[in-house]
C-alpha atoms as a PDB file:
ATOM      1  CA  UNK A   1     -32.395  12.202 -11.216  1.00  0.00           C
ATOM      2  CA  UNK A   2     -32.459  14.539 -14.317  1.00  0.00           C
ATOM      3  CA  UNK A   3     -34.613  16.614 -17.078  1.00  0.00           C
ATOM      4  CA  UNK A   4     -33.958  16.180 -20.833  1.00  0.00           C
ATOM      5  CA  UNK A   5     -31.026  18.100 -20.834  1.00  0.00           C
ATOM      6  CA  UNK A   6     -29.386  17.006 -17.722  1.00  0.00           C
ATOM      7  CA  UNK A   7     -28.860  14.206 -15.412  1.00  0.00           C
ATOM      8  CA  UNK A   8     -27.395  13.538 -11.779  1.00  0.00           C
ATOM      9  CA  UNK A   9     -26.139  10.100 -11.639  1.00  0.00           C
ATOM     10  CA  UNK A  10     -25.538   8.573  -7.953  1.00  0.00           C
ATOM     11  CA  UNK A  11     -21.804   6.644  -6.965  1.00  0.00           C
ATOM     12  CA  UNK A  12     -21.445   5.086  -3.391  1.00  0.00           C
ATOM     13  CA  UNK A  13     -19.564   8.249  -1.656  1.00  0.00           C
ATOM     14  CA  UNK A  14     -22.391  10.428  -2.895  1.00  0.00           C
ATOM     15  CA  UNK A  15     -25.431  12.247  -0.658  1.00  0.00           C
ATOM     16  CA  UNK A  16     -28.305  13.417  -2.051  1.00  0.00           C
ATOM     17  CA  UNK A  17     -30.414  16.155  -0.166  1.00  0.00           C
ATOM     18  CA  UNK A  18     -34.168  17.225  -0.666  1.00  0.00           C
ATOM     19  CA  UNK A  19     -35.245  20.514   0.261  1.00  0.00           C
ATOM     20  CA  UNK A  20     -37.197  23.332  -0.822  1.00  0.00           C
ATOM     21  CA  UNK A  21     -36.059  26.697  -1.951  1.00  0.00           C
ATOM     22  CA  UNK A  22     -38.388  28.616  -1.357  1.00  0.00           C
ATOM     23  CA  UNK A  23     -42.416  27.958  -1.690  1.00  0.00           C
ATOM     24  CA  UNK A  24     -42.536  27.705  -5.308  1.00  0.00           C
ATOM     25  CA  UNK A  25     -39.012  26.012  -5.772  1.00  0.00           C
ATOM     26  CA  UNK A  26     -38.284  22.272  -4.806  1.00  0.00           C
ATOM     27  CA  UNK A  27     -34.147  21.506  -5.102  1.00  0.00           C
ATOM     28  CA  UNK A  28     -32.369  17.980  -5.187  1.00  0.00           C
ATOM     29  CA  UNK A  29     -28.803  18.447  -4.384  1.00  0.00           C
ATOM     30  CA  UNK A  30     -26.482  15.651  -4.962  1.00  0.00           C
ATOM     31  CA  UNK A  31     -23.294  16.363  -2.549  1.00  0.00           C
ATOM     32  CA  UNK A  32     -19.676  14.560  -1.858  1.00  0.00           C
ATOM     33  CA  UNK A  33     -18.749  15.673   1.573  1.00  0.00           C
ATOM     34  CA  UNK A  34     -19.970  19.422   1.831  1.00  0.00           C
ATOM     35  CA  UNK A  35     -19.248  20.004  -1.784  1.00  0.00           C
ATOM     36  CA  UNK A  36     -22.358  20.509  -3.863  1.00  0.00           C
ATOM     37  CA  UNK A  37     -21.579  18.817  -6.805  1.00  0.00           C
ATOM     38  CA  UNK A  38     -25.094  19.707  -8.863  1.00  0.00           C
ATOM     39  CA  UNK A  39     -28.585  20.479  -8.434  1.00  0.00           C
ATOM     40  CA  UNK A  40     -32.474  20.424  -9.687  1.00  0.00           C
ATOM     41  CA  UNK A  41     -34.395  22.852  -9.602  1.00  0.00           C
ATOM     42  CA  UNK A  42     -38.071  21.464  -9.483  1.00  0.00           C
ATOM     43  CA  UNK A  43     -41.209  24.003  -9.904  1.00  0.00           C
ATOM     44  CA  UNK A  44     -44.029  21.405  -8.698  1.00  0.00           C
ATOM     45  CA  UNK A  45     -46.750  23.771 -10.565  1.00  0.00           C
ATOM     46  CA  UNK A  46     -45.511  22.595 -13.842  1.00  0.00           C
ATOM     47  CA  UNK A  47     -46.231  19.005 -12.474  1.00  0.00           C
ATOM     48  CA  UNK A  48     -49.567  17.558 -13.830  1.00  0.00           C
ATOM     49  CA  UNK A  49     -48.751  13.985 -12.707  1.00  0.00           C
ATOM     50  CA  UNK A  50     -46.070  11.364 -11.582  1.00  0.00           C
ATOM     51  CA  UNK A  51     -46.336   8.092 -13.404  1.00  0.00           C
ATOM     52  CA  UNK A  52     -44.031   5.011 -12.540  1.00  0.00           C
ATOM     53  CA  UNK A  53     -42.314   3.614 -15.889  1.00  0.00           C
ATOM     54  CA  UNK A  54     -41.897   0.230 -16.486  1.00  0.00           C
ATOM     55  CA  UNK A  55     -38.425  -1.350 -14.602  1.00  0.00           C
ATOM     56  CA  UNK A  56     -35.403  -2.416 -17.001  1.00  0.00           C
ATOM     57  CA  UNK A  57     -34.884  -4.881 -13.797  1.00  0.00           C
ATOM     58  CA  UNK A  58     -36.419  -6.017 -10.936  1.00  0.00           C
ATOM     59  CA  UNK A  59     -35.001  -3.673  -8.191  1.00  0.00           C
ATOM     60  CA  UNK A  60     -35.234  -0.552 -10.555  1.00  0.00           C
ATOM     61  CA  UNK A  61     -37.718   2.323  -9.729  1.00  0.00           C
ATOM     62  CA  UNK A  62     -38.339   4.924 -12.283  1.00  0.00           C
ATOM     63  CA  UNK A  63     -40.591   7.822 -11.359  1.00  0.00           C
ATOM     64  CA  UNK A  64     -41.351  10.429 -13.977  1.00  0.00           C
ATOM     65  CA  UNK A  65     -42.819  14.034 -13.204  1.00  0.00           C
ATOM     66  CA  UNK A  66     -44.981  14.785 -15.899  1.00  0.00           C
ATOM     67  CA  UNK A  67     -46.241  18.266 -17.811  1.00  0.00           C
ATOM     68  CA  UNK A  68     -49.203  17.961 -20.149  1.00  0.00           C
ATOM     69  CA  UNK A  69     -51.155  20.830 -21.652  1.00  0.00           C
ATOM     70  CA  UNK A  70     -53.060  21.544 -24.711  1.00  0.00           C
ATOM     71  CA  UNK A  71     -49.930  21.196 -27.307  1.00  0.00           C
ATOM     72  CA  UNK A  72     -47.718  18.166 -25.806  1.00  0.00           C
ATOM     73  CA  UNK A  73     -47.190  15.845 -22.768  1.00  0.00           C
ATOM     74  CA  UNK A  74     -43.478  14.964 -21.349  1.00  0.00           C
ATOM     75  CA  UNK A  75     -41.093  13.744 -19.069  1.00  0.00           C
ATOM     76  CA  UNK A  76     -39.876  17.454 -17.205  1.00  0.00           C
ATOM     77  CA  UNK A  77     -38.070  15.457 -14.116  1.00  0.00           C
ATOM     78  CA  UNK A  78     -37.036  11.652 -13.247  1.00  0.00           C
ATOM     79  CA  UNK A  79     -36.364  10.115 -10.257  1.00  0.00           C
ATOM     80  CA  UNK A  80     -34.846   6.645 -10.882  1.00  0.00           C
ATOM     81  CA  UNK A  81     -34.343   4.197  -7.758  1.00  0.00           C
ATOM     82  CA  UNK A  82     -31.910   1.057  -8.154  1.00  0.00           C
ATOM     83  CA  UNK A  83     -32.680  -0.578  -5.116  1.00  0.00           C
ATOM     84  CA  UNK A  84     -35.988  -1.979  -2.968  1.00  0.00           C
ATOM     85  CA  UNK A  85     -38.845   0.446  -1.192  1.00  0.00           C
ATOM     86  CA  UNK A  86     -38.598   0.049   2.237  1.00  0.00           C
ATOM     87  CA  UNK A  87     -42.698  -0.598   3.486  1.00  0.00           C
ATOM     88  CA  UNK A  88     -43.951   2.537   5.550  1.00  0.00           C
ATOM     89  CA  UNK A  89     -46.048   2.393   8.993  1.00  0.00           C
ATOM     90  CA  UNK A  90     -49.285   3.569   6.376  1.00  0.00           C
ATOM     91  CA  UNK A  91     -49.301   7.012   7.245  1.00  0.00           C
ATOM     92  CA  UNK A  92     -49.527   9.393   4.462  1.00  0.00           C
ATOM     93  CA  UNK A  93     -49.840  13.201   4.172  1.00  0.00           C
ATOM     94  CA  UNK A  94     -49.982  13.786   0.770  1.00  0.00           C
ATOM     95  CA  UNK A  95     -48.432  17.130  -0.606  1.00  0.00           C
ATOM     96  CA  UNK A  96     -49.553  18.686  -3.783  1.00  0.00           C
ATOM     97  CA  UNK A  97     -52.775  17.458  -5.984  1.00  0.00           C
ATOM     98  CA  UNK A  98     -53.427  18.766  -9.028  1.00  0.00           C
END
C-alpha cells in the first residue's frame, strides 16, 4: 500500500488494519504485534475512481485510487495484492460513488 512518496510493504509477521478516522479520514495501519509500525491516511473525497492495473504476474492485484481534475490525473493511493481473491456470497453494499 503507498502514495508517491511513501510505501508500506507487507512481511509474514505483519497485520494490517482498516479503519476509519473519523468521517472524512480512512487509515490503513500496518502493525507487528501491537506496535504500529506506519500508516495511510486516505481522504476518499479526493478519490475520483479506482482502476485495476495490469498484473506483473498471475496472482498479483494492483488497485490504484485515482484523482483527476481539470490540470492532471494520478495515482494518490495503491493497494497491491500478491495472492488470489477469495469469491464472495454476491452481496454488495457499495460505499462511496462519485
Amino acid at each position: 500500500a503507498g502514495t508517491p512518496d511513501s510505501v508500506l510493504y507487507d512481511d509474514d509477521d505483519l497485520h494490517w488494519h482498516l479503519t476509519t478516522e473519523d468521517s472524512n479520514t480512512l487509515l490503513v495501519q500496518v502493525l507487528r504485534g501491537k506496535r504500529l509500525l506506519g500508516e495511510l491516511l486516505v481522504d476518499p473525497e479526493q478519490i475520483s475512481y479506482v482502476q485495476i492495473a495490469p498484473p506483473e504476474r498471475p496472482d498479483e492485484h494492483l488497485f490504484e485510487l485515482m484523482v483527476e481534475n481539470e490540470q492532471e490525473r494520478f495515482a494518490a493511493y495503491h493497494f497491491a495484492l500478491i495472492h488470489g481473491i477469495d469469491e464472495q456470497d454476491g452481496s454488495f453494499s457499495p460505499g462511496r460513488v462519485h
